[in-house]
C-alpha atoms as a PDB file:
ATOM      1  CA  UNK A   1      49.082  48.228  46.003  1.00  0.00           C
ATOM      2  CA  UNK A   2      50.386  51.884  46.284  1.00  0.00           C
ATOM      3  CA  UNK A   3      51.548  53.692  43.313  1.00  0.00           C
ATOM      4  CA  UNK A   4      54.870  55.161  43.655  1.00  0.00           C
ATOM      5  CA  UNK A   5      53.898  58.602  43.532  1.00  0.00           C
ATOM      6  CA  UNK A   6      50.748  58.494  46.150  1.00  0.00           C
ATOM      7  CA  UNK A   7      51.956  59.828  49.804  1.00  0.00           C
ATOM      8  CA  UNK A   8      50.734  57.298  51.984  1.00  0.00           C
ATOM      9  CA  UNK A   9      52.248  58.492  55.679  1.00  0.00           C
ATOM     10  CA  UNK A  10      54.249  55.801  57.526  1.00  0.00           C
ATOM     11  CA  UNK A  11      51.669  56.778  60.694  1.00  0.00           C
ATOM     12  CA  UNK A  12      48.901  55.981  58.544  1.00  0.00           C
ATOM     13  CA  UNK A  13      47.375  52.235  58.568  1.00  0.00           C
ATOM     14  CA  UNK A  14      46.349  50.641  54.681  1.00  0.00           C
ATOM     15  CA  UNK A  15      44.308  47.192  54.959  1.00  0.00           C
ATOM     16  CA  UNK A  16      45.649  43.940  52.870  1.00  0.00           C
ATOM     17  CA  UNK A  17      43.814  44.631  49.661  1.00  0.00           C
ATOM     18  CA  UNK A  18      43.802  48.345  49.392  1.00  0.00           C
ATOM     19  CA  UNK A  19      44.717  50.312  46.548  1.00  0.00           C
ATOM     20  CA  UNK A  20      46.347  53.844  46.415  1.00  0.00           C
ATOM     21  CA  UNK A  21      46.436  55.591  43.195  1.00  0.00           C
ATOM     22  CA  UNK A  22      48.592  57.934  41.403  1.00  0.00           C
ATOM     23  CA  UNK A  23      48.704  61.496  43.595  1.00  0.00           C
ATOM     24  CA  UNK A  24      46.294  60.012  46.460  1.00  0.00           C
ATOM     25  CA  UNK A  25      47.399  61.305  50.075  1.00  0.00           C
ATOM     26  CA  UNK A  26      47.161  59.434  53.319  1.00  0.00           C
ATOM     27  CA  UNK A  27      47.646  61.529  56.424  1.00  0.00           C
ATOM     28  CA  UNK A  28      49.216  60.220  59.383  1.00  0.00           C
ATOM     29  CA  UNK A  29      47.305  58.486  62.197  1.00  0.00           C
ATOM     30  CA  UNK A  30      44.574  57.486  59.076  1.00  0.00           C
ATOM     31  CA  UNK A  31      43.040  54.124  58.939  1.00  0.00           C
ATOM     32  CA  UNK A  32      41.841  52.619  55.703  1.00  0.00           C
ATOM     33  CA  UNK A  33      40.427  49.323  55.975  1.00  0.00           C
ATOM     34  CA  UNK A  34      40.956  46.400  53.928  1.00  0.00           C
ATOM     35  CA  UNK A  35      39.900  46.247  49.813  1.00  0.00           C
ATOM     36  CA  UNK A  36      39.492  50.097  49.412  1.00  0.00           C
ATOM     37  CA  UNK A  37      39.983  52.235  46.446  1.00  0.00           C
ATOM     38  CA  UNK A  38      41.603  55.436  46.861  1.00  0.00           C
ATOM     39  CA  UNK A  39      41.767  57.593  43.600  1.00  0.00           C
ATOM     40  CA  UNK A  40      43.837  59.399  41.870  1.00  0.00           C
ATOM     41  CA  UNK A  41      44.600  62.614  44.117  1.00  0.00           C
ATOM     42  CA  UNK A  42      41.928  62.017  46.967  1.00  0.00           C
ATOM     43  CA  UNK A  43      42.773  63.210  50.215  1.00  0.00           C
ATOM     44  CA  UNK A  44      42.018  61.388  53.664  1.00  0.00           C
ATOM     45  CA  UNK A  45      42.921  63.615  56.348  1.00  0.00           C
ATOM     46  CA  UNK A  46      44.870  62.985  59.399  1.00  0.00           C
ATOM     47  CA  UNK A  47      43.072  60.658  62.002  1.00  0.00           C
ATOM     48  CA  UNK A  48      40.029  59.837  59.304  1.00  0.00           C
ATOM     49  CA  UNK A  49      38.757  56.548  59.667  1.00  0.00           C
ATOM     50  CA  UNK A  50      37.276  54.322  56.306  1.00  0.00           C
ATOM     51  CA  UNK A  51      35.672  51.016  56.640  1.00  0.00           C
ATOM     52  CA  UNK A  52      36.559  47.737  54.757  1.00  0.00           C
ATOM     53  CA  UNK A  53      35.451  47.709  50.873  1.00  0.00           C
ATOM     54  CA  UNK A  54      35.338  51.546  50.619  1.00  0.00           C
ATOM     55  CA  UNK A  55      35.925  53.354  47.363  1.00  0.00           C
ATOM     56  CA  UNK A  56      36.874  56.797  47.218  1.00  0.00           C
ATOM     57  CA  UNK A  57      36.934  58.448  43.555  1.00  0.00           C
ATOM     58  CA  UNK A  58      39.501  60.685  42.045  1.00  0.00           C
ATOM     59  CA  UNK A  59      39.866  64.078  43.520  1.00  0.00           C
ATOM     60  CA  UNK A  60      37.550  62.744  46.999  1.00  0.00           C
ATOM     61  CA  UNK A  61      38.595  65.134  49.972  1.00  0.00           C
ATOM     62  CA  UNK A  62      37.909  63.645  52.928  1.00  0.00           C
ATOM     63  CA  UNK A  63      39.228  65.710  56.157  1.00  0.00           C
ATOM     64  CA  UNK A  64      39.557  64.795  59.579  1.00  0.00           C
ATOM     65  CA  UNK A  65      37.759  63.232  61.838  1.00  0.00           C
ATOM     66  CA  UNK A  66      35.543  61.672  59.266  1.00  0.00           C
ATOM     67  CA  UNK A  67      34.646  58.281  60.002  1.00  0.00           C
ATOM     68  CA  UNK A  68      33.250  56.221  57.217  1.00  0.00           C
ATOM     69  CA  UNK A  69      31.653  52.531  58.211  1.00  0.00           C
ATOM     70  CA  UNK A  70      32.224  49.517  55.778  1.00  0.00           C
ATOM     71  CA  UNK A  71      31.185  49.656  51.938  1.00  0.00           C
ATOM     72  CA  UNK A  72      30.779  53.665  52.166  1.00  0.00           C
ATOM     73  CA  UNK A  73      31.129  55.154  48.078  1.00  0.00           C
ATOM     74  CA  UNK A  74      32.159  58.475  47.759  1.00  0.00           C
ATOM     75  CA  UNK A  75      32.256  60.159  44.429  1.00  0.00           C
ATOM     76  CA  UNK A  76      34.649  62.199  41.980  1.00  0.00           C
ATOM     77  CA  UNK A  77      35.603  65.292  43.799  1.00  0.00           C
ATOM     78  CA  UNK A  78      33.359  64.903  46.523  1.00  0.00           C
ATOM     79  CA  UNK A  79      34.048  66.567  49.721  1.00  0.00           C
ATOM     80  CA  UNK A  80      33.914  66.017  53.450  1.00  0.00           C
ATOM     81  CA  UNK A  81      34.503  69.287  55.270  1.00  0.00           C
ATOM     82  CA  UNK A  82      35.356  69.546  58.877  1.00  0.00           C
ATOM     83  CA  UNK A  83      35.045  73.126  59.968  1.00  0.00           C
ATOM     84  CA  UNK A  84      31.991  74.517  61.433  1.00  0.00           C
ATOM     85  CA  UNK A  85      33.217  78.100  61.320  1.00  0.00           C
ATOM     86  CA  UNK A  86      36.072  78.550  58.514  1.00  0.00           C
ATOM     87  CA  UNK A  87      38.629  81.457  58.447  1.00  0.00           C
ATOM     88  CA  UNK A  88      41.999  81.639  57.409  1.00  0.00           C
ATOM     89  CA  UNK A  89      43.083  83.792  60.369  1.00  0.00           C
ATOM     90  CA  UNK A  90      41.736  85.150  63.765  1.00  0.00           C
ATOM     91  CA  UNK A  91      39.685  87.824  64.487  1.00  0.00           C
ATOM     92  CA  UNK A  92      42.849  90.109  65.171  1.00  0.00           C
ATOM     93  CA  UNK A  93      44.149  88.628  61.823  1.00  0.00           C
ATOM     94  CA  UNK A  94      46.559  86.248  63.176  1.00  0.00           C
ATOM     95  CA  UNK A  95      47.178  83.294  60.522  1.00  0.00           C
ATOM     96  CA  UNK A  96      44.641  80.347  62.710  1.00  0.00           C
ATOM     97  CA  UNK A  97      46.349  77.427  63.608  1.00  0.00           C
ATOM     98  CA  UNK A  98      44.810  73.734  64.954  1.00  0.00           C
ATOM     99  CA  UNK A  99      44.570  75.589  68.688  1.00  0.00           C
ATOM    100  CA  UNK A 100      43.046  77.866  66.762  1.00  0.00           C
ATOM    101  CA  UNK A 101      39.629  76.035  66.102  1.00  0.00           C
ATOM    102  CA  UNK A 102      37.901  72.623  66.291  1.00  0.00           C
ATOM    103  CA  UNK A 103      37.651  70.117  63.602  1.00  0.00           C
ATOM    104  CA  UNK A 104      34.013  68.758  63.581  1.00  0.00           C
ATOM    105  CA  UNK A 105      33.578  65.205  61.422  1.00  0.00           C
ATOM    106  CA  UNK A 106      31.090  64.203  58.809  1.00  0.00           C
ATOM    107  CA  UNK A 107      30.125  60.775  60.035  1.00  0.00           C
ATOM    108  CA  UNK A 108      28.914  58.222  56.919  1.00  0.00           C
ATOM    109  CA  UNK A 109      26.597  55.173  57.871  1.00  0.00           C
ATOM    110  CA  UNK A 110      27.452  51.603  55.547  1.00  0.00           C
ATOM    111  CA  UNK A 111      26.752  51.115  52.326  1.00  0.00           C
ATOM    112  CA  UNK A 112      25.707  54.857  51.839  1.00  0.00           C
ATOM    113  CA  UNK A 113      26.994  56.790  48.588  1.00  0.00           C
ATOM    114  CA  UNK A 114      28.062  60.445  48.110  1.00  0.00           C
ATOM    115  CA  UNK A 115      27.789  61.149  44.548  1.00  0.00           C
ATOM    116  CA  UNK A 116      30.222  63.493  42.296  1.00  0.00           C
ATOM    117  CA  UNK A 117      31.223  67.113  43.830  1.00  0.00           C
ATOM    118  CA  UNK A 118      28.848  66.377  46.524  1.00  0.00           C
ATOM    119  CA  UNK A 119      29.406  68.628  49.796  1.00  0.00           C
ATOM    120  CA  UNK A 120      29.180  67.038  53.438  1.00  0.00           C
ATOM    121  CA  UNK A 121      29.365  70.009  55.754  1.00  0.00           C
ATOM    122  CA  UNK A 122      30.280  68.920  59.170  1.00  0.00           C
ATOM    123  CA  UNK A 123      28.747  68.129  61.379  1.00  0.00           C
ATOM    124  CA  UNK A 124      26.553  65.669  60.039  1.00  0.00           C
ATOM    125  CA  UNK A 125      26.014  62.218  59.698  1.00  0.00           C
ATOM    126  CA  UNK A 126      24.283  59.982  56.616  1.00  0.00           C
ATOM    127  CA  UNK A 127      22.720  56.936  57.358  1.00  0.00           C
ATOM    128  CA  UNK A 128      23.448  53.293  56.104  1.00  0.00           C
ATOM    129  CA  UNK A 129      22.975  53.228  52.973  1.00  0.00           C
ATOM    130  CA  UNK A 130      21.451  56.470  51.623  1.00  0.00           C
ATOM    131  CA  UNK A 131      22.183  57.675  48.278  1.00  0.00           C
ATOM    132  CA  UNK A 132      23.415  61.346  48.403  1.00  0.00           C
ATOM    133  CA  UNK A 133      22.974  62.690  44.501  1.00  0.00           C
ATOM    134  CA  UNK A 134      25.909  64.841  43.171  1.00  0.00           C
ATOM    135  CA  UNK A 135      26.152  68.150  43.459  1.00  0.00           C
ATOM    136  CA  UNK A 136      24.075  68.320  46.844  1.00  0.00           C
ATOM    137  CA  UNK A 137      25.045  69.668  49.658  1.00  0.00           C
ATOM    138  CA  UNK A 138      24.443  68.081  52.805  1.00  0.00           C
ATOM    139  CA  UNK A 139      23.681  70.399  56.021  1.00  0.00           C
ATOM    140  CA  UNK A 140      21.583  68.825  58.321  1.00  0.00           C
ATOM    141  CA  UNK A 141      21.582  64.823  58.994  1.00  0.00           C
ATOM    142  CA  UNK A 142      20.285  61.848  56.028  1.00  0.00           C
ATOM    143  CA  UNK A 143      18.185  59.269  57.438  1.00  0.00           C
ATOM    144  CA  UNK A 144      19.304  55.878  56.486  1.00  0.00           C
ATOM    145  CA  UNK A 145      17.954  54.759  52.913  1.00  0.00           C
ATOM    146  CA  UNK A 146      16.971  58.100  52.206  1.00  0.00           C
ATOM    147  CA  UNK A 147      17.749  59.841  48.520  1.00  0.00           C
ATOM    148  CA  UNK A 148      18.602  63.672  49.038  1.00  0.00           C
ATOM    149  CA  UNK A 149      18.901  65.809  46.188  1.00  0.00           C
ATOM    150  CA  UNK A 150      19.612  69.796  45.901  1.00  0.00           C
ATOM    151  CA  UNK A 151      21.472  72.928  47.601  1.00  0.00           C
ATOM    152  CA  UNK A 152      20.583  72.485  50.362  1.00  0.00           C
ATOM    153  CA  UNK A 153      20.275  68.417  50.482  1.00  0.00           C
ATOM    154  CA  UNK A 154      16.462  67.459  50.721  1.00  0.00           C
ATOM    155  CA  UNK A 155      15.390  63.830  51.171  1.00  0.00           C
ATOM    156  CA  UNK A 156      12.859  63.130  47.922  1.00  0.00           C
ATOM    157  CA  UNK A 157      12.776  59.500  48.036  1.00  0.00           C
ATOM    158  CA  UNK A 158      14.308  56.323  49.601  1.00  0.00           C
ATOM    159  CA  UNK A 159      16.780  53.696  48.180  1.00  0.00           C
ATOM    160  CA  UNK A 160      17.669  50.617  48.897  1.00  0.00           C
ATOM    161  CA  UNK A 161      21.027  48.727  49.291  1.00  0.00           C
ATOM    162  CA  UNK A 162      21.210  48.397  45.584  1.00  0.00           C
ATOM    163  CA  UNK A 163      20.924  52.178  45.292  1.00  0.00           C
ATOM    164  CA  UNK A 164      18.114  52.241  42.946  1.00  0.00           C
ATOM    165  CA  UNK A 165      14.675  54.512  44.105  1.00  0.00           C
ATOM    166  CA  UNK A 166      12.240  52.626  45.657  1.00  0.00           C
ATOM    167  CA  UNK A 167       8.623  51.618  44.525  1.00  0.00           C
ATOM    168  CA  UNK A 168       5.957  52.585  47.274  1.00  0.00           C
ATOM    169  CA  UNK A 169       3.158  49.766  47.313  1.00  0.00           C
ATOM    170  CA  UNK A 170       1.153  51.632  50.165  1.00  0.00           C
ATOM    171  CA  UNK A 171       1.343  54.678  51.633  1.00  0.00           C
ATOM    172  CA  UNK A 172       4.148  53.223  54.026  1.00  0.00           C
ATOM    173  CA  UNK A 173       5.327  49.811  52.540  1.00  0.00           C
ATOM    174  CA  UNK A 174       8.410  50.140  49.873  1.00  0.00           C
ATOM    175  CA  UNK A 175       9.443  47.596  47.459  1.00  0.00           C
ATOM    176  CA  UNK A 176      12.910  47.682  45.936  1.00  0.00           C
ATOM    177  CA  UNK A 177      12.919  47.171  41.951  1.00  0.00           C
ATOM    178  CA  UNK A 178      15.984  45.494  42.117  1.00  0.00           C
ATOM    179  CA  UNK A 179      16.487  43.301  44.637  1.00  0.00           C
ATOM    180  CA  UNK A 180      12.580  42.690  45.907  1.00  0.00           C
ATOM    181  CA  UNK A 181      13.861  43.649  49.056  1.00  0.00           C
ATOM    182  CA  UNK A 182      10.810  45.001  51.253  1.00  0.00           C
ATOM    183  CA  UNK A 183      10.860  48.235  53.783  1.00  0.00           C
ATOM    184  CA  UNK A 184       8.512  50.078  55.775  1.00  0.00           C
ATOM    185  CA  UNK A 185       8.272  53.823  56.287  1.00  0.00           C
ATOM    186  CA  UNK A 186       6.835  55.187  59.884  1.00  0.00           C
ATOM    187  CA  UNK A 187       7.644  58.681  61.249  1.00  0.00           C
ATOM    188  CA  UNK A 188       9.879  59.873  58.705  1.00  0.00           C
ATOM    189  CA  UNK A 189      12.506  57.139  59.264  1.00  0.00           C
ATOM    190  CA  UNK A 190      12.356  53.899  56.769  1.00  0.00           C
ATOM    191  CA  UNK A 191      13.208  50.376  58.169  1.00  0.00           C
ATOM    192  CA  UNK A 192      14.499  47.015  56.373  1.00  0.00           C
ATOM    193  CA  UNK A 193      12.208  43.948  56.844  1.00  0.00           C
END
């Protein structure tokens, strides 16, 4: 389903399933994989890449060369950014063109969320399935499972695939409330069992 007034591109590739809203744009050479939601005026930028089961919320901008893995969330008026080193024109003033720089992607592991007016600024990647709480502003890479909160984005807890904080049982063995799920935490990183 896309609504008659989205600009999907003919370049672009939509998966059986997906649903474009009302003012959403599609860029050409853009994959979206198959049962996404793309909201009301998001953006996925030319060449961007989304997953299967993907839901993008109204106003998400998501510029090129993102690449977003299966089940990724990412919230109302969040935004992807993609340039390391933004001007509007050259050093000698000259309006910049795409010779004129190099897009750099925010890369976004499965399952992980980026909550409401959240800012990825590229390049970085977040791991499968961390929780990214709105208004943060990611600058430097999110382990998987981790919760990062703040400007800048700091990691103050883990999650688990249910998204909900997780319950520490030992100093490195973490229990999630929701699903009983159990992971273990060595060296900063924190691993399914």
């Amino acid at each position: 389903m896309i609504a008659s007034t989205a600009d999907v591109d003919e370049k672009a590739v939509i998966g059986a399933g997906t649903r474009i809203w009302h003012l959403a744009q599609v860029r050409e050479d853009a994959t979206v994989g198959r049962n996404c939601t793309v909201g009301r005026g998001a953006y996925i930028g030319p060449g961007v890449v989304l997953g299967d089961n993907c839901k993008l919320q109204n106003g998400a901008l998501v510029y090129e060369p993102a690449r977003l893995a299966d089940g990724v969330f990412v919230g109302p008026a969040a935004v992807l950014t993609n340039d390391e080193y933004p001007r509007a024109v050259t050093p000698d003033g000259r309006l910049k063109t795409g010779d004129d720089w190099t897009a750099v992607g925010v890369t976004v592991g499965e399952g992980a969320a980026i909550g409401a007016r959240a800012v990825c600024v590229a390049p970085v990647t977040v791991g499968r399935w961390a929780l990214v709480a709105a208004g943060a502003v990611v600058t430097k890479d999110v382990p998987d499972f981790a919760l990062v909160v703040g400007v800048p984005a700091r990691r103050v807890g883990w999650v688990g695939r249910a998204g909900r904080p997780l319950i520490a049982t030992t100093a490195t063995i973490w229990v999630c409330p929701a699903t009983a799920a159990v992971y273990v935490e060595a060296e900063g990183l924190l691993t399914e069992i």
